[in-house]
N, C-alpha and C. Protein backbone atom coordinates (compact mmCIF):
# COMPACT_ATOMS: atom_id res chain seq x y z
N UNK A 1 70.05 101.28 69.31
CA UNK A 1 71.35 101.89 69.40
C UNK A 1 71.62 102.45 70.80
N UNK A 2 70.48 102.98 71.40
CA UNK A 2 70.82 103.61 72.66
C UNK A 2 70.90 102.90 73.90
N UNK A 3 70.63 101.52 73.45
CA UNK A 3 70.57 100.40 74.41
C UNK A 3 72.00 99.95 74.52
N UNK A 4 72.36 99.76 73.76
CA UNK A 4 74.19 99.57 73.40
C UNK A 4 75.03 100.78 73.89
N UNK A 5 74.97 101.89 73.62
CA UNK A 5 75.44 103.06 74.62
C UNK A 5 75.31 102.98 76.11
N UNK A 6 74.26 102.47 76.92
CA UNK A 6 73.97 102.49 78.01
C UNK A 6 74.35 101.23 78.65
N UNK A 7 74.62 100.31 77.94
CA UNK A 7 75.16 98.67 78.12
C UNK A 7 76.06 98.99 78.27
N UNK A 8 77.41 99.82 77.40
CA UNK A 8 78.56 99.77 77.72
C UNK A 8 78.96 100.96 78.61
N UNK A 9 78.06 102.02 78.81
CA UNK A 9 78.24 102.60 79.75
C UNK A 9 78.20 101.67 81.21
N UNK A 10 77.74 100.89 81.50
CA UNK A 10 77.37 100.41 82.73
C UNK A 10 78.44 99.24 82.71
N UNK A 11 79.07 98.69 81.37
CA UNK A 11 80.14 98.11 82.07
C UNK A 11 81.57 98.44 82.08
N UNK A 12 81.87 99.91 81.91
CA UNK A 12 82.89 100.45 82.75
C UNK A 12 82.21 101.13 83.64
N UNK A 13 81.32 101.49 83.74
CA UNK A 13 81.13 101.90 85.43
C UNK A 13 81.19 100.62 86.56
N UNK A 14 80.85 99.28 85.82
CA UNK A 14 81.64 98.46 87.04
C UNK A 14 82.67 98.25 86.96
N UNK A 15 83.11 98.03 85.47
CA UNK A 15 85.04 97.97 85.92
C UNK A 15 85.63 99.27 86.62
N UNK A 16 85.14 100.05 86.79
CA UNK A 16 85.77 101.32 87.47
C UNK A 16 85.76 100.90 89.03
N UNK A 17 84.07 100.84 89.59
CA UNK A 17 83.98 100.70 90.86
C UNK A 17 84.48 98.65 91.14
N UNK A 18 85.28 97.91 90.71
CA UNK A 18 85.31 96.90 90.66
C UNK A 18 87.22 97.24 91.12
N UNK A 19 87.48 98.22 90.01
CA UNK A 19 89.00 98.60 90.53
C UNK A 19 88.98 99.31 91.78
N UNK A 20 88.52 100.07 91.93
CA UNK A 20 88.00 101.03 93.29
C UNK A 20 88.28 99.80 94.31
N UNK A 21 87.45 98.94 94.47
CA UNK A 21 86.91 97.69 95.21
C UNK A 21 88.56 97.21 95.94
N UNK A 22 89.57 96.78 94.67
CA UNK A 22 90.51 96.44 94.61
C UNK A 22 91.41 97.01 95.05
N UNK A 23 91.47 98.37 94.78
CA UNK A 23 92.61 99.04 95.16
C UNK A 23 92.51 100.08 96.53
N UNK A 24 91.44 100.05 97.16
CA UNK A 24 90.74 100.54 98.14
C UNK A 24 91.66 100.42 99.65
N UNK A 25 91.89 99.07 99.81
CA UNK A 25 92.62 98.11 100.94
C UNK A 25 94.05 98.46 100.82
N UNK A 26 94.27 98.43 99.62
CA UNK A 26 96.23 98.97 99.51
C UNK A 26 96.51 100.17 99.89
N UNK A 27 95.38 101.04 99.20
CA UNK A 27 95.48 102.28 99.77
C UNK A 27 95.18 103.09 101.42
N UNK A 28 94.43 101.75 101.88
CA UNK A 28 94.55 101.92 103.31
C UNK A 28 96.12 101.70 104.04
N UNK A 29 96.12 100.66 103.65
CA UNK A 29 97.89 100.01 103.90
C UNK A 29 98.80 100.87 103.59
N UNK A 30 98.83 101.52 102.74
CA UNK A 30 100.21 102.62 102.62
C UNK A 30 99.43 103.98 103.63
N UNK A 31 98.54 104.25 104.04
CA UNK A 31 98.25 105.23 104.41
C UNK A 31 99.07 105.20 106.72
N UNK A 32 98.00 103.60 106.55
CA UNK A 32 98.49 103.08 107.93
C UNK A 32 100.48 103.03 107.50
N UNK A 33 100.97 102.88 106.96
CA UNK A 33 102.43 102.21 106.78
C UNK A 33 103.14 104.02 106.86
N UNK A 34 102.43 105.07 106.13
CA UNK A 34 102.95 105.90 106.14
C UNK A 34 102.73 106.95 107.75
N UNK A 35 101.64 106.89 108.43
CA UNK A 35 101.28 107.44 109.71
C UNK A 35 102.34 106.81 110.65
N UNK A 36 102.10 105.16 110.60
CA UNK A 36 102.74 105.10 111.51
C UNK A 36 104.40 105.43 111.20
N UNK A 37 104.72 105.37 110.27
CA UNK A 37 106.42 106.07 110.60
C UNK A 37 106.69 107.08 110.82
N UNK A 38 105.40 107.88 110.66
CA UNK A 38 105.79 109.45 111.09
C UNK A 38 105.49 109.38 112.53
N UNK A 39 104.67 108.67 112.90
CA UNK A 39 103.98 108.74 114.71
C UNK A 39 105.16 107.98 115.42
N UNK A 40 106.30 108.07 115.50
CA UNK A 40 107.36 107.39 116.13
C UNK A 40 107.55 106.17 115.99
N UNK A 41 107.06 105.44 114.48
CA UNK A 41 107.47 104.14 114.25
C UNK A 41 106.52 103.07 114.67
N UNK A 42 106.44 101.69 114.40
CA UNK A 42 105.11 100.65 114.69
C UNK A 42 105.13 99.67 113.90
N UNK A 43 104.88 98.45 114.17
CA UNK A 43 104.24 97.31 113.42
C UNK A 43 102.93 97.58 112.76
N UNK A 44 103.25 98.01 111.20
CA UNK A 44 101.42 97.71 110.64
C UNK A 44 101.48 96.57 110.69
N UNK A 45 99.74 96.30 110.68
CA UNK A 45 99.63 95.24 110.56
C UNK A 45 100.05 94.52 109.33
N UNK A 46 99.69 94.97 107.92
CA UNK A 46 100.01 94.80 106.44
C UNK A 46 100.90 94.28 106.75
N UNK A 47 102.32 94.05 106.93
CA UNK A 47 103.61 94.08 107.36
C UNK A 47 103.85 93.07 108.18
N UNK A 48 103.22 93.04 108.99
CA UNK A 48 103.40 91.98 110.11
C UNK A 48 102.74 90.37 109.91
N UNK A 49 101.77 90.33 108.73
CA UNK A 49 101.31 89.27 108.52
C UNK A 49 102.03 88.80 107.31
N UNK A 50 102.59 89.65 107.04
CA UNK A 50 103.38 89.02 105.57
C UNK A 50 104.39 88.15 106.40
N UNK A 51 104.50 86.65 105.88
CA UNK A 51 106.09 85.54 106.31
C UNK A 51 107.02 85.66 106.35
N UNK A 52 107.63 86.22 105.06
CA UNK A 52 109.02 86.19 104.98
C UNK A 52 109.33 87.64 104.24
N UNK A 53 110.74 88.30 104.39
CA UNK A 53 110.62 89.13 103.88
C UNK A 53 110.52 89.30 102.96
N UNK A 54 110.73 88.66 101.67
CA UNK A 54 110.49 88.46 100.02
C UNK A 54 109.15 89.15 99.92
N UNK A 55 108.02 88.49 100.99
CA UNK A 55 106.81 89.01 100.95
C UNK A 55 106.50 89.98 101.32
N UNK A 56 107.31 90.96 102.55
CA UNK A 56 106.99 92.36 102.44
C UNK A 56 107.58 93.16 101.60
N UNK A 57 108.68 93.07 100.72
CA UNK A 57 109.12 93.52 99.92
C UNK A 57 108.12 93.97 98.55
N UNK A 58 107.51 92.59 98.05
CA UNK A 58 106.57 92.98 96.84
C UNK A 58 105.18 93.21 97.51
N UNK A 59 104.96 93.44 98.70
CA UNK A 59 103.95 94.08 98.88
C UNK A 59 103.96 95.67 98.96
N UNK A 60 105.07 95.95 99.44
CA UNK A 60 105.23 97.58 99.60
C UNK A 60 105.69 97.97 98.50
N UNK A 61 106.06 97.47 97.21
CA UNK A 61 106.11 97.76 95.84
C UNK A 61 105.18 97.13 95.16
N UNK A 62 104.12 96.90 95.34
CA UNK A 62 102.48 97.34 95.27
C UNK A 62 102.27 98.12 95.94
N UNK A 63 101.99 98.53 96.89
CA UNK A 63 101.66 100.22 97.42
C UNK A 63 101.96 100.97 97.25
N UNK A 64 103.25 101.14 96.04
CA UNK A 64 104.17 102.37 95.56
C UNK A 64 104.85 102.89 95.88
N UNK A 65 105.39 101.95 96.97
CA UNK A 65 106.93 102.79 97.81
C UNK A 65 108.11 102.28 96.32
N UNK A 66 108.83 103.34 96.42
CA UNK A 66 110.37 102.87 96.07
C UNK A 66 111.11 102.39 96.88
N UNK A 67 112.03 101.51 96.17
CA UNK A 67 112.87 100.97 97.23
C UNK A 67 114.10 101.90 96.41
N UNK A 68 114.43 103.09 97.86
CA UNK A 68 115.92 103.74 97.66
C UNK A 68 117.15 102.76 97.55
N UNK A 69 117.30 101.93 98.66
CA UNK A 69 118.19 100.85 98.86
C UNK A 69 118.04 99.70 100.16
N UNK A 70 118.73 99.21 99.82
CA UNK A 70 118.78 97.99 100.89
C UNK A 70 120.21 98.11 102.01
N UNK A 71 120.00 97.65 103.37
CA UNK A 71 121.44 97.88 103.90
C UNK A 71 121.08 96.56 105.09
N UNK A 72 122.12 96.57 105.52
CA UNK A 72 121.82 95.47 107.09
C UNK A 72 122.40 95.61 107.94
N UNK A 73 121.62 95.90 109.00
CA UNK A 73 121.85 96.35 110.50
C UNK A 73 122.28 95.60 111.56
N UNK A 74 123.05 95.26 112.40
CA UNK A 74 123.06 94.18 113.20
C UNK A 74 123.12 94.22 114.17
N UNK A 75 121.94 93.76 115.27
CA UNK A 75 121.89 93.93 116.48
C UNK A 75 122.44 93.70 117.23
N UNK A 76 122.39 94.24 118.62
CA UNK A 76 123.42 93.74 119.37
C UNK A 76 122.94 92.63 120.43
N UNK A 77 121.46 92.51 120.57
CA UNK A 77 121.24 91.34 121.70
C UNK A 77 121.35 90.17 121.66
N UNK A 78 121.11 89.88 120.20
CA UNK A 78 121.17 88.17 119.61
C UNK A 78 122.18 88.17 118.56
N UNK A 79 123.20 89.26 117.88
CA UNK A 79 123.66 89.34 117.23
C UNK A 79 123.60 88.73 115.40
N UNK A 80 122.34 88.71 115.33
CA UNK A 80 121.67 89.07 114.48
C UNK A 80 121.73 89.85 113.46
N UNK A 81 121.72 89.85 111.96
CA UNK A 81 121.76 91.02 111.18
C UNK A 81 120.01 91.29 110.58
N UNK A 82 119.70 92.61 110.17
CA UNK A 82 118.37 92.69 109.97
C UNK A 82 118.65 93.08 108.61
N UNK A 83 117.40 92.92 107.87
CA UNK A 83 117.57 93.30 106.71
C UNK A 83 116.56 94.56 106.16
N UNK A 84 117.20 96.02 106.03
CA UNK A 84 116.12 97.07 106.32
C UNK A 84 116.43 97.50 104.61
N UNK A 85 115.22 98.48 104.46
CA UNK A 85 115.10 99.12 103.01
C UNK A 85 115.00 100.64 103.53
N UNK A 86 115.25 101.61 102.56
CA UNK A 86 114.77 102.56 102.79
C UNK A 86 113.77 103.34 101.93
N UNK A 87 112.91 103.82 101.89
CA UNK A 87 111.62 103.71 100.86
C UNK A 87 111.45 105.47 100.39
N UNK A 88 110.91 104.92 99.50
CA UNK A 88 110.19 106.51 99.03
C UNK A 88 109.53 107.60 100.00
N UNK A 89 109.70 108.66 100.05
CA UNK A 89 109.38 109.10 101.04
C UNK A 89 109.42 109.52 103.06
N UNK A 90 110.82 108.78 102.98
CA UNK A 90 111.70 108.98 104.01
C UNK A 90 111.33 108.03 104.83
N UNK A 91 110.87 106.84 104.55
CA UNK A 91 110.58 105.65 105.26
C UNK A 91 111.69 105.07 104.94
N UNK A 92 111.96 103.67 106.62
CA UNK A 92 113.10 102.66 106.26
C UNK A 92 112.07 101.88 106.98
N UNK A 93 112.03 100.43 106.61
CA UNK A 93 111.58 99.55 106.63
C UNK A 93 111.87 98.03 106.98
N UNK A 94 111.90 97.36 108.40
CA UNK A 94 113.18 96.30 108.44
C UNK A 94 112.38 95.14 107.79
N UNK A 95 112.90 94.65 106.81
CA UNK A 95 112.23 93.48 106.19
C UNK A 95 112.00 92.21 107.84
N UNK A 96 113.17 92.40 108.15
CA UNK A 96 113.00 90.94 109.33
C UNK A 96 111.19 90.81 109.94
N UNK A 97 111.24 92.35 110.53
CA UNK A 97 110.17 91.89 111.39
C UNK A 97 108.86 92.82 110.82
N UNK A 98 108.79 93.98 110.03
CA UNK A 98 107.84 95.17 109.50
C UNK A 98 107.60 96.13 109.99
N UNK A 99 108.83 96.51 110.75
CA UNK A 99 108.68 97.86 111.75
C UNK A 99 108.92 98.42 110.64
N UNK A 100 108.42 100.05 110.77
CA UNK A 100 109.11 100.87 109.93
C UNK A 100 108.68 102.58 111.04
N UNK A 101 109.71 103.07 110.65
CA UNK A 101 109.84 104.26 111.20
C UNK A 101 110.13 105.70 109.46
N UNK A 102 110.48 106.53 110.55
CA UNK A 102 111.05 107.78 110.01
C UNK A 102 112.52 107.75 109.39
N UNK A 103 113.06 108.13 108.48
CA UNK A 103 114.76 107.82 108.23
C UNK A 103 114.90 108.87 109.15
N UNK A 104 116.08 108.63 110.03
CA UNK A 104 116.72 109.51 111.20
C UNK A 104 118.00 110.78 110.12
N UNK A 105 117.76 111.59 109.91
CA UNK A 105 118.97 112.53 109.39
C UNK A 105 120.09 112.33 109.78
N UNK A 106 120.68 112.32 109.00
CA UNK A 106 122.48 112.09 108.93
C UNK A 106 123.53 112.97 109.46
């Protein structure tokens, strides 16, 4: 009997450290995603390797940002529109390229 107690003790202690394992890296990524918008804005990397924006979108809703809303910005050098979010926690986020900064007060 006590062999069976200790069997299944040991296999949620790897599904625990197995989730750990998993969720370890995301939680680096929102940590980098959240510094740098407070440190005057930056390309994470997380962000920057994602293709298209579809793909940074459901990645930063895996890391647990909300998405407040969506808006589009349009530059003036190439005349260009960007496509930015603004996130949980006073982050905006330009899908185009994965900058993200601070939301600037209104």
């Amino acid at each position: 009997m006590s062999e069976d107690i200790i069997a299944e003790i040991r296999a949620e202690r790897a599904a625990k450290e197995a989730k750990r394992a998993e969720d370890w890296p995301k939680a680096l990524d929102k940590l980098h995603i959240t510094f740098e918008a407070s440190h005057g804005g930056g390309y994470p990397k997380c962000l920057v390797d994602r293709a298209t924006e579809g793909e940074r979108l459901r990645y930063l809703r895996e890391l647990g940002f909300r998405v407040r809303r969506h808006f589009w910005f349009e530059t003036t050098a190439d005349t260009r529109e960007e496509h930015w979010v603004e996130l949980s926690g006073g982050i905006v986020c330009s899908l185009s390229n994965g900058w993200v900064c601070d939301k600037t007060p209104l």
